[in-house]
Protein backbone atom coordinates (compact mmCIF):
# COMPACT_ATOMS: atom_id res chain seq x y z
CA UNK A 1 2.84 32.04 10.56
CA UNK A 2 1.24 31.69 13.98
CA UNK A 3 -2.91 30.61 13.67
CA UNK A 4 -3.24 31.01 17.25
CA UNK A 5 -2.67 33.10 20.06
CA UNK A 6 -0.67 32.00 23.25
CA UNK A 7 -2.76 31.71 26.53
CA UNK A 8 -4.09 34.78 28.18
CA UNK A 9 -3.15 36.85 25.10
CA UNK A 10 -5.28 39.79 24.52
CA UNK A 11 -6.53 38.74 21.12
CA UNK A 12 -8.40 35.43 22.95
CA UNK A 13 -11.67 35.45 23.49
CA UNK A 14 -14.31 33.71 25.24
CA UNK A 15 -14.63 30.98 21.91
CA UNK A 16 -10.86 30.49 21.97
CA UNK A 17 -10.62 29.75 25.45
CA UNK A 18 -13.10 26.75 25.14
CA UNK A 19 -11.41 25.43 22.15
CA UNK A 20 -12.68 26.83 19.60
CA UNK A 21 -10.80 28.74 16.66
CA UNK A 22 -13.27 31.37 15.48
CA UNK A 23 -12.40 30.82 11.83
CA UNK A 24 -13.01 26.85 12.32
CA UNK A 25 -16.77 27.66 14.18
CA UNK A 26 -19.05 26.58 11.14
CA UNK A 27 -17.08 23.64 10.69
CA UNK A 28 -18.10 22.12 13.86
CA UNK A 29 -21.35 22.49 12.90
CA UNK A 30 -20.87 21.46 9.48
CA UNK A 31 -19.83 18.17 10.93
CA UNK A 32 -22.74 17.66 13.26
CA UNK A 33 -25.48 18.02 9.85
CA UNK A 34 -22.54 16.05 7.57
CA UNK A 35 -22.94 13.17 10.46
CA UNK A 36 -26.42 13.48 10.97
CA UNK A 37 -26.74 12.26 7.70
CA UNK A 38 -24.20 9.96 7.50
CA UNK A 39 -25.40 8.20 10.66
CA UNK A 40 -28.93 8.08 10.09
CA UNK A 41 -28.34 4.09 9.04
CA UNK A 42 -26.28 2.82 11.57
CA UNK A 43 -29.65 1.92 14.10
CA UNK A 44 -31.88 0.13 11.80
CA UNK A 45 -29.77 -0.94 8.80
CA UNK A 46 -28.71 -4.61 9.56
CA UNK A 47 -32.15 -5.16 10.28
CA UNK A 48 -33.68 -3.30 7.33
CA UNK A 49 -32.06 -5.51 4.16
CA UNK A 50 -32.19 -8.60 6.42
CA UNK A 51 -35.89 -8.42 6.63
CA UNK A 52 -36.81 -6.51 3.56
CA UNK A 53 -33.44 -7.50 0.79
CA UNK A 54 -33.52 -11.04 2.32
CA UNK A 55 -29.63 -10.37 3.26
CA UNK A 56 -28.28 -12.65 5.60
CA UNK A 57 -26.30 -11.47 8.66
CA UNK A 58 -23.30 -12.53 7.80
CA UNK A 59 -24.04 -10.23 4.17
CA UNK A 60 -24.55 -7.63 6.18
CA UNK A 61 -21.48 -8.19 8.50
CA UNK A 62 -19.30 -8.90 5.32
CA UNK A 63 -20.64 -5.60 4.04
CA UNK A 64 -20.32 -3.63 6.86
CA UNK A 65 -16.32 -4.93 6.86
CA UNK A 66 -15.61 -3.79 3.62
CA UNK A 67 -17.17 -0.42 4.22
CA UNK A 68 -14.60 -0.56 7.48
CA UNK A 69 -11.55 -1.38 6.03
CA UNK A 70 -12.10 1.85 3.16
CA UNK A 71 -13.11 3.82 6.32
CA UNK A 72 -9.43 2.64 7.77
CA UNK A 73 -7.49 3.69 4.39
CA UNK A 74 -9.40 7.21 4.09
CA UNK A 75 -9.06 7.97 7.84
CA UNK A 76 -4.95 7.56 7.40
CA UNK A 77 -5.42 9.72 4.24
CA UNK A 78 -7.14 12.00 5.99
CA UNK A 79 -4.33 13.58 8.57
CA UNK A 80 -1.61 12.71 6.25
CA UNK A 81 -3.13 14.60 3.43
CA UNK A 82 -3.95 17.55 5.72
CA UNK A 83 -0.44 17.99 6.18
CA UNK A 84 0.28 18.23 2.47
CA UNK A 85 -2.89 19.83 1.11
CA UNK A 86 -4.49 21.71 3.97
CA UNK A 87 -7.67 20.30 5.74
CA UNK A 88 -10.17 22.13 3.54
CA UNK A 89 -9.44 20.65 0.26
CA UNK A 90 -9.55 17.24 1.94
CA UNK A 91 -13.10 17.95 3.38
CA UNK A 92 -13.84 18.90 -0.07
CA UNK A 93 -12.78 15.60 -1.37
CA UNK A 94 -14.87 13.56 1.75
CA UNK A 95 -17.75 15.57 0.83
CA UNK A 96 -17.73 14.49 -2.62
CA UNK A 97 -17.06 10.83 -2.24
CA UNK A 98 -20.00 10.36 0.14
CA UNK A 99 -22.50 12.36 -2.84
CA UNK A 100 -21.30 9.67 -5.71
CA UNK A 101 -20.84 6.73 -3.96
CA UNK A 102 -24.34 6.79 -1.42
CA UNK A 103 -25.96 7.53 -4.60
CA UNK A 104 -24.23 3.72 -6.03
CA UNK A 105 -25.24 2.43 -3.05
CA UNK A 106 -28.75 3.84 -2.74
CA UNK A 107 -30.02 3.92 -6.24
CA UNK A 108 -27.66 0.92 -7.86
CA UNK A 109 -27.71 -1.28 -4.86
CA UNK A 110 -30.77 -1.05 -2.42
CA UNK A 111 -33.50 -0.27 -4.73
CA UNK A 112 -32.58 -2.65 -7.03
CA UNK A 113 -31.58 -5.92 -4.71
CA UNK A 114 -28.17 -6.04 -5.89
CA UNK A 115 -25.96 -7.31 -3.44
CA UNK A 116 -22.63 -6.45 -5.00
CA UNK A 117 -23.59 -3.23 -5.96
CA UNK A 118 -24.74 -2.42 -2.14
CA UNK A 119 -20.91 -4.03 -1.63
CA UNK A 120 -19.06 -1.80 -3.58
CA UNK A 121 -21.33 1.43 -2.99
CA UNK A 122 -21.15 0.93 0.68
CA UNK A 123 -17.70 0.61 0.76
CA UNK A 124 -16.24 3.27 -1.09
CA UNK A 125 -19.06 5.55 0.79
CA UNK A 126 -16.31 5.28 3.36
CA UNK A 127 -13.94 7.32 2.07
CA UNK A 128 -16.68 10.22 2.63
CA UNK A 129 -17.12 11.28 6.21
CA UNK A 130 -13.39 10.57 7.57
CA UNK A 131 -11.66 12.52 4.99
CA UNK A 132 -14.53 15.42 6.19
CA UNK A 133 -14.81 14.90 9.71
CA UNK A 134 -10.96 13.54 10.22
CA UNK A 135 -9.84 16.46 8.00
CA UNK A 136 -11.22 19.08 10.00
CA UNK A 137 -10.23 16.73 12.96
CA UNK A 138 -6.27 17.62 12.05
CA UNK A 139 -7.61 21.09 11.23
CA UNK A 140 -8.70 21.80 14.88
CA UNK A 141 -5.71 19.71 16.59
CA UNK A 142 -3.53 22.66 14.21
CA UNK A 143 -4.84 25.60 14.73
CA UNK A 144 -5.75 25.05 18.93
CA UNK A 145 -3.25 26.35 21.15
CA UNK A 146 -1.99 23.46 23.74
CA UNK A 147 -3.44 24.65 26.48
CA UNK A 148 -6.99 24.49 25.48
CA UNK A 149 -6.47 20.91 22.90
CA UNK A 150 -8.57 19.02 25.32
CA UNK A 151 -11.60 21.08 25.17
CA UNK A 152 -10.71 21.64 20.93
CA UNK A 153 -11.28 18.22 20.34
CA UNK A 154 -13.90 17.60 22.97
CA UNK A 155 -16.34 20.17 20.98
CA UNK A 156 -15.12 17.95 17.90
CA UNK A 157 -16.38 14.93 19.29
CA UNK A 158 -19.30 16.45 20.65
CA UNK A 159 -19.93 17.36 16.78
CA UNK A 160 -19.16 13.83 15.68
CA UNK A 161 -21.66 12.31 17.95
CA UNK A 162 -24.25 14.85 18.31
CA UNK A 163 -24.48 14.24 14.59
CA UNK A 164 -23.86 11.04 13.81
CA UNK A 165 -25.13 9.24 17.32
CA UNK A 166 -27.52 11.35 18.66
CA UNK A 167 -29.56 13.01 15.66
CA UNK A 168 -28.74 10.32 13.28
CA UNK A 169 -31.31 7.67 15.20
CA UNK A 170 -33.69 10.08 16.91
CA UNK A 171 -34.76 11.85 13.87
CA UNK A 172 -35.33 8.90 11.80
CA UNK A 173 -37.16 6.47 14.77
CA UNK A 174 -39.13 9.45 15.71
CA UNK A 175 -40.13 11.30 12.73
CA UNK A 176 -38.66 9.83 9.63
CA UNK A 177 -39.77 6.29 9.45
CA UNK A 178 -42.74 6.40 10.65
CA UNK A 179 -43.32 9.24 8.25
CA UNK A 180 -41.31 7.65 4.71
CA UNK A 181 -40.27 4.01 6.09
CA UNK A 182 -36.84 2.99 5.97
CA UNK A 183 -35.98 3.70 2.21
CA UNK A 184 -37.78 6.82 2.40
CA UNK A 185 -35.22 7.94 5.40
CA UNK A 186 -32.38 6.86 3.67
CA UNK A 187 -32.28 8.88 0.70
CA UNK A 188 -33.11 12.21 3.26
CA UNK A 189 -29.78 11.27 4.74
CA UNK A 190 -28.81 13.32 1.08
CA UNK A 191 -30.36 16.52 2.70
CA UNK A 192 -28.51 16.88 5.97
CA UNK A 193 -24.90 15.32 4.09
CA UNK A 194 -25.35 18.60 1.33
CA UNK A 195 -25.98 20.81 4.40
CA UNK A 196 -23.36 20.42 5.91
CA UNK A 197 -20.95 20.40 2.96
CA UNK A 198 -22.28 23.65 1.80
CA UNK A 199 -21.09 25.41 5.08
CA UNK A 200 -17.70 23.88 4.52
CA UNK A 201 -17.55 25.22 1.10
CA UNK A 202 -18.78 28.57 1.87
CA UNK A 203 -17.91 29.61 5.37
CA UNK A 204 -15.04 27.12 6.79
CA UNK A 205 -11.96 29.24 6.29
CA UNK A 206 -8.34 30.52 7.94
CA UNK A 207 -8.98 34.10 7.47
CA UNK A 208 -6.73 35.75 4.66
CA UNK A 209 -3.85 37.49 6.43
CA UNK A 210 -2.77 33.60 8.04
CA UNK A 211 -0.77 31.73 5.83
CA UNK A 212 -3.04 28.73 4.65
CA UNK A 213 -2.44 25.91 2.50
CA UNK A 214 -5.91 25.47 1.83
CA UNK A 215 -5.80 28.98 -0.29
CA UNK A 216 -2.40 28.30 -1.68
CA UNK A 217 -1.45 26.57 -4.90
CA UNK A 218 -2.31 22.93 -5.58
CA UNK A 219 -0.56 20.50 -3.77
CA UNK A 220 2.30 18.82 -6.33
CA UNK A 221 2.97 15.26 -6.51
CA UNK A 222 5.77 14.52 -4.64
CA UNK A 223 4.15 16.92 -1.48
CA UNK A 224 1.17 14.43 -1.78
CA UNK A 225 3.41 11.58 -1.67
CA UNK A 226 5.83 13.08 1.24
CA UNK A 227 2.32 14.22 3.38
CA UNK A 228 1.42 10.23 2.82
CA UNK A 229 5.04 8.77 3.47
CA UNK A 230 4.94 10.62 6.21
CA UNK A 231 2.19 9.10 8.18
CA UNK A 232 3.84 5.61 7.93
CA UNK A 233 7.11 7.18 9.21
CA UNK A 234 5.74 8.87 12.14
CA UNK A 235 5.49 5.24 13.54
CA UNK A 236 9.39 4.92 13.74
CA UNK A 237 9.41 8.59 14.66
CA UNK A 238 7.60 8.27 18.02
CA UNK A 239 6.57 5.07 18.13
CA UNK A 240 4.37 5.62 20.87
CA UNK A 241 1.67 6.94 18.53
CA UNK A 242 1.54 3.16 17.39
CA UNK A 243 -0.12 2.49 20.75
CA UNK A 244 -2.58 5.27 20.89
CA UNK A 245 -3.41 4.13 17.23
CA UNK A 246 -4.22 0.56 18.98
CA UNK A 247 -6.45 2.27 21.73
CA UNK A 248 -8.23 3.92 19.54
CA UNK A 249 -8.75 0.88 17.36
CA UNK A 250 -10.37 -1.02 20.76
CA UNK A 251 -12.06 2.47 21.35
CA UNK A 252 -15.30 1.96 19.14
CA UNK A 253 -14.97 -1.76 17.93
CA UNK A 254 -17.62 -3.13 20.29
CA UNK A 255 -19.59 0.50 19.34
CA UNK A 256 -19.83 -0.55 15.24
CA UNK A 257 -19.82 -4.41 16.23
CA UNK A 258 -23.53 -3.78 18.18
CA UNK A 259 -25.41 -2.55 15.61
CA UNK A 260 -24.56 -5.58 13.41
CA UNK A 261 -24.96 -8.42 15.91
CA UNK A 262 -26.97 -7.59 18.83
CA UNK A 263 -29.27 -5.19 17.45
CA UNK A 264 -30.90 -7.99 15.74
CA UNK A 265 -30.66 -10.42 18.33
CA UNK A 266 -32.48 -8.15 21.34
CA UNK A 267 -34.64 -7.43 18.57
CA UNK A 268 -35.14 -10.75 17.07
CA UNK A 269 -34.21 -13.25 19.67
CA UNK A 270 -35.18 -11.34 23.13
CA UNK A 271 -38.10 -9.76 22.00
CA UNK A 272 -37.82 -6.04 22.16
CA UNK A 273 -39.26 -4.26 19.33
CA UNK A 274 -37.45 -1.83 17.30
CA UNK A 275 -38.80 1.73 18.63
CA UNK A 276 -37.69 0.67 22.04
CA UNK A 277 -34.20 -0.34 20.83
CA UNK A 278 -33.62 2.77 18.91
CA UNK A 279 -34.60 4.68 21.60
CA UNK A 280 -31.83 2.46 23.53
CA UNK A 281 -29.36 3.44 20.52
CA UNK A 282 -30.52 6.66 20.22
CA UNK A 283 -30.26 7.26 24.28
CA UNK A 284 -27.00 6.02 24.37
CA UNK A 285 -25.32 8.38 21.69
CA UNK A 286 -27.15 11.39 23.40
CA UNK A 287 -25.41 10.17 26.68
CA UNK A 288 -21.67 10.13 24.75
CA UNK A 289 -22.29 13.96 23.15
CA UNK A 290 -22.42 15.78 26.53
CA UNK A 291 -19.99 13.54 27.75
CA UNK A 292 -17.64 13.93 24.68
CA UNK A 293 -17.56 17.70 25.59
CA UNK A 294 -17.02 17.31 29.60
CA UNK A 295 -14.47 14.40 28.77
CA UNK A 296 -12.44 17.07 27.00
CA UNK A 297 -12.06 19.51 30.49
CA UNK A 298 -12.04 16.26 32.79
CA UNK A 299 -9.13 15.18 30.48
CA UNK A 300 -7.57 18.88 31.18
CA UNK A 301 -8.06 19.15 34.91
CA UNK A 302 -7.34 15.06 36.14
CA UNK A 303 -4.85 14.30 32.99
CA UNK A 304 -5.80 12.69 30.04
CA UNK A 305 -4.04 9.40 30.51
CA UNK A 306 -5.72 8.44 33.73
CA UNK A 307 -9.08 9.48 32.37
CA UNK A 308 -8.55 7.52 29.14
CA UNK A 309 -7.90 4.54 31.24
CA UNK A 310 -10.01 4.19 34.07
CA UNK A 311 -13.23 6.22 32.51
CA UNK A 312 -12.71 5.24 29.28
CA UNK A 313 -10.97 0.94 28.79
CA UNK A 314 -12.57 -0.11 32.39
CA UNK A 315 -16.04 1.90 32.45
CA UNK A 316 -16.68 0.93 28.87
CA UNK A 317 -15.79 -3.09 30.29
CA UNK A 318 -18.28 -2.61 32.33
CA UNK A 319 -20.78 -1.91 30.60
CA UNK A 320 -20.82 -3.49 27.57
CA UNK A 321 -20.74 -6.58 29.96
CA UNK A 322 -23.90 -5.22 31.39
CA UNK A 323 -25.56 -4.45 28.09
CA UNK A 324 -26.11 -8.33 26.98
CA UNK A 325 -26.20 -9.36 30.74
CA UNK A 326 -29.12 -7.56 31.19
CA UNK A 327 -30.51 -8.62 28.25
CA UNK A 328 -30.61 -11.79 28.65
CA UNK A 329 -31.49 -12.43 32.07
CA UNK A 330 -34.07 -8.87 33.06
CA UNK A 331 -35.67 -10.54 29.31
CA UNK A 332 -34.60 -7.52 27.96
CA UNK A 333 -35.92 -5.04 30.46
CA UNK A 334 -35.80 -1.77 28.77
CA UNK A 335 -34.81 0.36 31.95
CA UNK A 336 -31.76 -2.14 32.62
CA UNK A 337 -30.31 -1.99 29.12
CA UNK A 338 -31.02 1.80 28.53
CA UNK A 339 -29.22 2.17 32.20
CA UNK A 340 -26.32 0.01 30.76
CA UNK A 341 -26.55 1.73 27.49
CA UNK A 342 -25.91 5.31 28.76
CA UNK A 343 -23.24 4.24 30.89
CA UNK A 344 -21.46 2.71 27.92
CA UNK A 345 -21.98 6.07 25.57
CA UNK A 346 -20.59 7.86 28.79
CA UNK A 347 -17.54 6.32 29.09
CA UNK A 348 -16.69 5.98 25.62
CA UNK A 349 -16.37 9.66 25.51
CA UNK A 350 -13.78 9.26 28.08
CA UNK A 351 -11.23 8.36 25.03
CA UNK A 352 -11.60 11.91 23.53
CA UNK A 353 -8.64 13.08 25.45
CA UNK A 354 -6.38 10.52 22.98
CA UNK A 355 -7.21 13.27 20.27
CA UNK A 356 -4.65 15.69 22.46
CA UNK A 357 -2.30 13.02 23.35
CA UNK A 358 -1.83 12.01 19.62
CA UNK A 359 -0.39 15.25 18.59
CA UNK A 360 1.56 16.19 21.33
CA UNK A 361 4.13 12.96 20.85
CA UNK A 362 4.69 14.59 17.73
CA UNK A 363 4.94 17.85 17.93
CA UNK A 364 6.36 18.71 14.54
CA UNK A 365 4.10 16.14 13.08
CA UNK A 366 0.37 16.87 14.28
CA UNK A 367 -0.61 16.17 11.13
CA UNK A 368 0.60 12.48 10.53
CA UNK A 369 0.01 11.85 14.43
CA UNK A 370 -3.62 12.46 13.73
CA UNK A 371 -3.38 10.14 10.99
CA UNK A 372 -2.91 7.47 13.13
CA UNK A 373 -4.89 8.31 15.72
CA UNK A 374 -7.47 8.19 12.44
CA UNK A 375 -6.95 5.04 11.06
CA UNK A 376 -7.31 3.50 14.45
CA UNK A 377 -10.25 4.83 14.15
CA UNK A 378 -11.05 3.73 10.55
CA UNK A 379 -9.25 0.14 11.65
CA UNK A 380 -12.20 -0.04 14.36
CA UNK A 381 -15.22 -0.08 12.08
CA UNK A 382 -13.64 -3.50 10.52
CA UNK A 383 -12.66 -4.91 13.47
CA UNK A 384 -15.78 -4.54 15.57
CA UNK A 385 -17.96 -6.01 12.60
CA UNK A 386 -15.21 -8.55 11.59
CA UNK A 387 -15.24 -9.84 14.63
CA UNK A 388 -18.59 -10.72 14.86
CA UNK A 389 -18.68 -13.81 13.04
CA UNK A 390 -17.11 -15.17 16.48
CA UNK A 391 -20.72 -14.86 17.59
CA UNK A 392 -21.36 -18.51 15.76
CA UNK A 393 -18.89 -20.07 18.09
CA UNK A 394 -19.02 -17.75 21.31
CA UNK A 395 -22.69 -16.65 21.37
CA UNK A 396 -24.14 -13.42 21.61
CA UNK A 397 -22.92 -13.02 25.40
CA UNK A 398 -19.80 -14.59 24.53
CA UNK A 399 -18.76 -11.88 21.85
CA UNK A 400 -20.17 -8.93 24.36
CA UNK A 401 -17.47 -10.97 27.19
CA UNK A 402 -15.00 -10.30 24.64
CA UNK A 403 -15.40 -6.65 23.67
CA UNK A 404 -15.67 -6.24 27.28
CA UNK A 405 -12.43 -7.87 27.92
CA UNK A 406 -10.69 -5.36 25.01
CA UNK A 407 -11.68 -2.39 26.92
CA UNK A 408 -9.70 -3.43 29.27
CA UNK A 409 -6.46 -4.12 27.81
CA UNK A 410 -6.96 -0.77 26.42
CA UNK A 411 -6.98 0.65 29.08
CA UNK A 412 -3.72 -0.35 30.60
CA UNK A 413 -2.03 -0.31 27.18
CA UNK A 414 -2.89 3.71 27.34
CA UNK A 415 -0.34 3.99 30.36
CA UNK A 416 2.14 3.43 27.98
CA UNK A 417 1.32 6.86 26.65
CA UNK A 418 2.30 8.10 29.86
CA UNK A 419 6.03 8.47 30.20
CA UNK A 420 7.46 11.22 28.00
CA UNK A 421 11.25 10.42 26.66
CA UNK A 422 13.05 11.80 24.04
CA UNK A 423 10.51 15.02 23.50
CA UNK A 424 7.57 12.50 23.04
CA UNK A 425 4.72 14.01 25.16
CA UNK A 426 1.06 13.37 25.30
CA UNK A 427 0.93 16.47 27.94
CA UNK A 428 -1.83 17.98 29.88
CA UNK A 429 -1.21 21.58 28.35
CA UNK A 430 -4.78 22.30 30.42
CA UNK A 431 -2.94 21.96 33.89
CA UNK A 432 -1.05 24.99 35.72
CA UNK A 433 2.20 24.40 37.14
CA UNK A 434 2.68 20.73 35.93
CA UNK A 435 6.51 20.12 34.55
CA UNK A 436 7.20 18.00 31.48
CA UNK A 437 7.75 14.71 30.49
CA UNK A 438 4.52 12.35 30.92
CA UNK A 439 0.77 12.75 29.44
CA UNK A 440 -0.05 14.34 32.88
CA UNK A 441 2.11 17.30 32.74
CA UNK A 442 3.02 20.31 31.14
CA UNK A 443 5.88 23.21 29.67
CA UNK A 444 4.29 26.10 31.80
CA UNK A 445 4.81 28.60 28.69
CA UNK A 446 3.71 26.33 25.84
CA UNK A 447 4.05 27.79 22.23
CA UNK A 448 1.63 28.80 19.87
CA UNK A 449 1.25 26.50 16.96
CA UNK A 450 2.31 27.20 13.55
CA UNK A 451 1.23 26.22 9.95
């Protein structure tokens, strides 16, 4: 049964032609409270059990790896399983996971100086916010006509980082820690997290006369099994989904990597105290929300390949170049680095058009394309912390060089999303008159989607 209405039908309104499902509304803003407290962290962590836990860095960066690699295995569950169990019982699931295991991690592991504890309760904390966030993810890439995709999943990302960028280190380095202290502001993270899960529970629905799996009978076995088989086979498939999964893996490595390395080492080493660099961090996410949601027209109007590339692998190059270069020889000039840092949360939002590519190579698999596109995803909050060990042997500026140089390659590894052949198509559904067959173009009539 058709969840959504063809373009310029009389049933779409003013919501629907931005993007935005009605029924899936309070989910996007579900996501931004859900991230808000999942985020609030990220800014001051690595510092926090360094100088309080006596943690070393490389505890923290061993920590923060683990945590990635669960983040990487729930992120693939989280499109494959949408396929098999609807997207609603998997942000169920996400929203559960993060309760149980921040509590492991907060009450078993921080409070009482246990490292392993932190360990384990960090890590499975990861299977929280991508089955939520990547479940509704799939949800919107389903039930958002072609034609508007771009703009569907910039709102999503807008969501994501208004929440988990944005809020999550303004509200604690303006009000939270200098109100409870660090500790204090992580166990509020528990207020924002139920929040949002509460409006998914109560008000995140397809409405009754659609068919939904989410309202259906339990998922069996084997359609668990199929809905995870096939997100592994969706590789052979259309194996071009293999390279936006790498893209998106180079996407935010350098973004996870920065909090872990140099954080402490403008904070430490240059000299900039901790307000100023959260208002850096905090500045910089701000920057990537509005972007996130303009990315998603640009992405419509220019074509999404050539904005993922040149905005998104080269701009980002830039400036996480300019970031450490700044740094180190302004002495850390505040201005330069929050200049650098805005035009680095800027043109990371240029990758939100891969969320519309990713489906559209597989058309009868959206849900499994997604899963890809979310694992790269996952994959990237290991490999931007695993990497930083490198730092030892590199340097600070060294490692930043090499993030730099990443951007790059992914960049001109996203024009090989570009030519369409055998029905794979990362089209442009958002521009009139285009033909088929490439990223940048489009069928003129597109079809609704179905679930």
């Amino acid at each position: 049964m058709s969840t959504t209405s063809t373009k310029g039908s009389p049933s779409e309104g003013f919501l629907e032609r931005q993007g935005i499902a009605r029924h899936l509304l309070w989910g996007f803003v579900a996501v931004i409270l859900f991230q808000t407290g999942n985020g609030m962290e990220l800014g001051f962590y690595s510092h926090f059990l360094q100088a309080t836990k006596g943690l070393t860095s490389g505890q923290v960066a061993f920590m923060t790896a683990a945590y990635g690699i669960v983040i990487a295995i729930a992120s693939w569950f989280s499109g494959s399983l949408a396929d098999a169990w609807g997207s609603r019982r998997v942000m169920l699931l996400g929203f559960a996971a993060w309760l149980v295991f921040e509590l492991v991690f907060l009450w078993g592991g921080v409070t009482t100086g246990t490292y392993w504890v932190m360990v384990a309760g960090y890590a499975l904390r990861g299977f929280g916010y991508p089955l939520f966030c990547y479940g509704f993810l799939a949800w919107v890439t389903m039930d958002t006509p072609p034609e508007h995709l771009g703009r569907g999943v910039g709102w999503f990302w807008f969501a994501q980082a208004l929440g988990m960028g944005a809020l999550g280190a303004y509200i604690p380095s303006w009000f939270l820690i200098p109100a409870l202290g660090e500790m204090g502001t992580l166990w509020t993270s528990f207020i924002f997290v139920i929040a949002g899960g509460l409006l998914a529970v109560f008000l995140v629905r397809r409405p009754k006369d659609l068919q939904d799996a989410d309202q259906g009978a339990a998922p069996s076995v084997s359609e668990t099994i199929g809905g995870l088989v096939s997100g592994v086979t969706v590789l052979s498939d259309h194996p071009k989904t293999a390279i936006g999964g790498v893209v998106r893996i180079i996407n935010q490595a350098a973004y996870f990597a920065i909090p872990v390395f140099f954080a402490p080492w403008i904070v430490g080493t240059v000299g900039m105290d901790q307000e100023r660099w959260l208002t850096i961090w905090g500045t910089l996410n701000l920057a990537n929300v509005f972007a996130n949601l303009a990315f998603g027209y640009i992405g419509d109007a220019i074509g999404r390949v050539r904005t993922v590339a040149w905005f998104g692998g080269l701009g980002c190059g830039i400036a996480v170049f300019l970031m450490w270069w700044f740094a180190d020889s302004l002495n850390g000039s505040f201005a330069a680095v929050l200049g650098a840092g805005i035009m680095f949360g800027i043109c990371l939002a240029a990758y939100v058009p891969l969320s519309a590519i990713m489906p559209m190579l597989a058309p009868e698999q959206k849900g499994s394309a997604v899963a890809i596109l979310n694992l790269g995803a996952g994959l990237s909050n290991f490999v931007g912390p695993a990497l930083v060990p490198l730092a030892g042997s590199l340097g600070v500026g060294g490692l930043m060089i090499f993030y730099a140089v990443l951007h790059v390659v992914g960049g001109g590894l996203t024009y090989g999303l570009k030519a369409g052949d055998g029905g794979e198509d990362g089209g442009d559904p958002g521009r009139p008159g285009a033909g088929t067959g490439s990223p940048d173009s489009t069928p003129a009539n597109p079809e609704p989607l179905s679930v």
